[in-house]
Protein backbone atom coordinates (compact mmCIF):
# COMPACT_ATOMS: atom_id res chain seq x y z
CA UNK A 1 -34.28 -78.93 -33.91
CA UNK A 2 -34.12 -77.46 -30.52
CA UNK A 3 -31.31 -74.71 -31.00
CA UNK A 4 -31.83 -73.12 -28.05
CA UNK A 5 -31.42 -76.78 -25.65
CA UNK A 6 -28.34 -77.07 -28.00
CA UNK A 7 -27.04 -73.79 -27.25
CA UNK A 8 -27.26 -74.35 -23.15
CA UNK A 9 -25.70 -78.10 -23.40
CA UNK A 10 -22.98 -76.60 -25.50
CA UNK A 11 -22.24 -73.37 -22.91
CA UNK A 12 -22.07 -75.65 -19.82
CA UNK A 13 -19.60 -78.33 -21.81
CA UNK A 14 -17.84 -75.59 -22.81
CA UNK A 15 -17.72 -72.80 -20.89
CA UNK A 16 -14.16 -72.67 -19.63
CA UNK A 17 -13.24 -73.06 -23.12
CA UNK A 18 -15.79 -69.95 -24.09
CA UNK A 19 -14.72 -68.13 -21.24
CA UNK A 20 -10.85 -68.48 -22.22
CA UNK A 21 -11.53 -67.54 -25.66
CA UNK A 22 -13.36 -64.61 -24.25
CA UNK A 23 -10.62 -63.34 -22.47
CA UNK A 24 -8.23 -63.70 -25.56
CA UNK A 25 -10.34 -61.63 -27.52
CA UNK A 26 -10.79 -59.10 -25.37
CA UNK A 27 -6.42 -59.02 -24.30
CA UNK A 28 -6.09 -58.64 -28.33
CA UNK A 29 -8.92 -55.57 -28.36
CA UNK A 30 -7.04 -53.95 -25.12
CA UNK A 31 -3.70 -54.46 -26.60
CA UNK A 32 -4.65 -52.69 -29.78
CA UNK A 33 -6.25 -49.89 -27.69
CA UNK A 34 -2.79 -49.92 -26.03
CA UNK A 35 -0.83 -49.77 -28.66
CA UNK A 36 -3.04 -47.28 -30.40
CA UNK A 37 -2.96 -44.98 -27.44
CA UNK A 38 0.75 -45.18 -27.01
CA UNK A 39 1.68 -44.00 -31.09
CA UNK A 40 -0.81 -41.04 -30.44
CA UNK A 41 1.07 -40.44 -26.81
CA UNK A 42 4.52 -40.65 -28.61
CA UNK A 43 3.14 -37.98 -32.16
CA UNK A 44 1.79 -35.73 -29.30
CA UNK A 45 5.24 -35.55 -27.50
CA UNK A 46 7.20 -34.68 -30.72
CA UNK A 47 4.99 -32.57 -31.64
CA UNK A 48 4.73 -30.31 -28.22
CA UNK A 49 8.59 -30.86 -29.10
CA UNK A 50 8.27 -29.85 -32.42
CA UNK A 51 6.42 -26.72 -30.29
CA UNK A 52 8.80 -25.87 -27.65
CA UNK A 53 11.33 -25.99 -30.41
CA UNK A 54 9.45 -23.54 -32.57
CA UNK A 55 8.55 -20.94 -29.50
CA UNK A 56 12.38 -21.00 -29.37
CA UNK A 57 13.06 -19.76 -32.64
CA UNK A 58 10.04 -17.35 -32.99
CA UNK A 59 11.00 -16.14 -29.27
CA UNK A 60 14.60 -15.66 -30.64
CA UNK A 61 13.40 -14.33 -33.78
CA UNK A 62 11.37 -11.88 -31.77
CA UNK A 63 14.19 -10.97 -29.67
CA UNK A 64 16.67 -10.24 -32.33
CA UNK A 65 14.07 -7.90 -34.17
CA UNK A 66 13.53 -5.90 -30.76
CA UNK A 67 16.96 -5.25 -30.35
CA UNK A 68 17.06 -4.16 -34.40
CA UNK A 69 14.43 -2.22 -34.05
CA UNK A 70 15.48 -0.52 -30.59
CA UNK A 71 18.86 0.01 -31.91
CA UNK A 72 17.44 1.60 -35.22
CA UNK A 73 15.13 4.10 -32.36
CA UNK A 74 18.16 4.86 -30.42
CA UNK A 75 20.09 5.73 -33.65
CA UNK A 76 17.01 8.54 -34.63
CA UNK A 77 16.48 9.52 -31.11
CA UNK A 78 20.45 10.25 -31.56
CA UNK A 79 20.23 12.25 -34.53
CA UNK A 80 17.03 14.52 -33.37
CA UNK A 81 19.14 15.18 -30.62
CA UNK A 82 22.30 16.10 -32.40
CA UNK A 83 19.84 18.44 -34.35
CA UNK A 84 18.27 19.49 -31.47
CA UNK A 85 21.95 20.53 -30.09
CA UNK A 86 22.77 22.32 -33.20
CA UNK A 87 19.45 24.06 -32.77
CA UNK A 88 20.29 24.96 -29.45
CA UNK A 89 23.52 26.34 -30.26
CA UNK A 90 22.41 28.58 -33.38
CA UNK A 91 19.67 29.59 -30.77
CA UNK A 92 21.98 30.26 -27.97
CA UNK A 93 24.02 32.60 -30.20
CA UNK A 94 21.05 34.44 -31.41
CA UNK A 95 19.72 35.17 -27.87
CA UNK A 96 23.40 35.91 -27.19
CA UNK A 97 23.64 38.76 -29.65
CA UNK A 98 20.59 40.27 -29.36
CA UNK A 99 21.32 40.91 -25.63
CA UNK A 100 24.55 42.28 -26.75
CA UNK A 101 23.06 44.28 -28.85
CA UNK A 102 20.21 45.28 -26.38
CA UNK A 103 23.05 46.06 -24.15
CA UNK A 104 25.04 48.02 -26.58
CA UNK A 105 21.93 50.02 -27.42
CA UNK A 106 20.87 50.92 -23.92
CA UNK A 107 24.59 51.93 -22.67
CA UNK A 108 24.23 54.37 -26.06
CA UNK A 109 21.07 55.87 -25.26
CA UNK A 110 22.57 55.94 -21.59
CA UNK A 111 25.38 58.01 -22.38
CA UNK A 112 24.17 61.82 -22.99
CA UNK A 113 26.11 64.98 -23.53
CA UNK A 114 24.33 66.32 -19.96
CA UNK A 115 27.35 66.95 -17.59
CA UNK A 116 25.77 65.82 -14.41
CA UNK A 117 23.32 62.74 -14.02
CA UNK A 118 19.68 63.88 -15.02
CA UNK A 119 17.01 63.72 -12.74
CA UNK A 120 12.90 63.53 -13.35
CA UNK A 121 11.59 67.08 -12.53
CA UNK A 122 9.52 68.00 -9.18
CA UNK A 123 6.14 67.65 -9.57
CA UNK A 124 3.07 68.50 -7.83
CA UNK A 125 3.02 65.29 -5.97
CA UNK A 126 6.40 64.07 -5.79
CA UNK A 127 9.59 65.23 -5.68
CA UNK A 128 12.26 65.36 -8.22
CA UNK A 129 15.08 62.29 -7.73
CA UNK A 130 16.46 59.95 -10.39
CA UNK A 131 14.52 58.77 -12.94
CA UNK A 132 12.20 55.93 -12.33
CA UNK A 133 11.50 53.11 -14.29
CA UNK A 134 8.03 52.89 -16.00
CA UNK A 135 5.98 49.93 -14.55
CA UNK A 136 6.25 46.58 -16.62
CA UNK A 137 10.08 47.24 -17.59
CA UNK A 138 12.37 45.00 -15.71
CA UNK A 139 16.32 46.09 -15.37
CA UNK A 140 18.57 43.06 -14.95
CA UNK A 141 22.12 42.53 -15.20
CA UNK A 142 23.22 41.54 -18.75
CA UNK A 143 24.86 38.68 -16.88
CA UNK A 144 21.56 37.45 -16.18
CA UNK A 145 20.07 38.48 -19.30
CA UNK A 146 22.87 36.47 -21.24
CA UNK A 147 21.76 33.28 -18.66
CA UNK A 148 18.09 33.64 -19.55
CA UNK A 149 18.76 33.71 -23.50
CA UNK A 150 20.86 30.86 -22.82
CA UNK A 151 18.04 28.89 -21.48
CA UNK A 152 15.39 30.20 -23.43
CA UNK A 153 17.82 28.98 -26.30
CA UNK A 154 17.52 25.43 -24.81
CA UNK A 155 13.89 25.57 -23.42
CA UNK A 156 13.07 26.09 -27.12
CA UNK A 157 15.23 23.18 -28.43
CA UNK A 158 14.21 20.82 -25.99
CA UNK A 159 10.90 21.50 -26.94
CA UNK A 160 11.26 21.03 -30.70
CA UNK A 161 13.01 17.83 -30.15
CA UNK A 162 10.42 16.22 -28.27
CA UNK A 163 7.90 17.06 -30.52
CA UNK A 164 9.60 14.95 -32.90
CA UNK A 165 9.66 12.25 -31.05
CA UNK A 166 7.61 8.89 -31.35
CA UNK A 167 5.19 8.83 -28.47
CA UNK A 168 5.16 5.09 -28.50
């Protein structure tokens, strides 16, 4: 037998019907590519859905912890600072009395039985006048003396309290 004389008589009788048949096959082929693209196009949608939804919830999760957690902060940060008031306050009063005291003492030692104001004797290279205050000592009013033991009081608080603080 001569297949291959066979095989060209029976392509050019039947070509249109090969071609056709052809075509067919390769429409079904597409058509499953089709469809198979389309069910992956539609699982990736619902599941970017299935995404967004889930960024949602973990972004409102997220949120709602933040807020706990700032709240719980602000709620410490509250109470070192209520301490850090009563601190200044005990402090304040400390610094208070002691410049009382201070004061008290210095208006005693002040007061002597001398009838007139003393003066520093003459020497050889000044004269006598009131007495002078040794270098380093600083007279201020007890006014002012109560204002800086009022701030040292809260200098000193402030600066406990923030070393209790969180630095993040």
């Amino acid at each position: 037998m001569n297949l291959p004389a066979f095989s060209i008589a029976f392509l050019r009788g039947n070509w249109k019907l090969l071609l056709g048949a052809g075509i067919v096959l390769l429409l079904i082929v597409q058509t499953f590519r089709l469809q198979n693209t389309q069910a992956a196009l539609e699982a990736e949608r619902a599941g970017r859905t299935a995404d967004r939804s889930e960024y949602r919830r973990a972004q409102a999760e997220a949120t709602a912890n933040a807020i706990a957690d700032a709240r719980k902060k602000e709620a410490e940060d509250a109470k070192k600072a209520d301490a850090a008031d009563a601190r200044y306050a005990d402090l304040s009063q400390q610094y208070r009395a002691a410049v009382l005291r201070y004061g008290a003492a210095q208006s005693a030692a002040r007061q002597t039985d001398l009838p007139v104001p003393s003066a520093s004797p003459a020497s050889s290279d000044r004269p006598g006048g009131p007495t002078i205050v040794p270098q380093g000592s600083i007279l201020i009013p007890q006014e002012d003396a109560l204002i800086c033991a009022n701030n040292t009081a809260r200098l000193e608080a402030v600066r406990e309290w923030t070393l209790t603080l969180d630095p993040n």
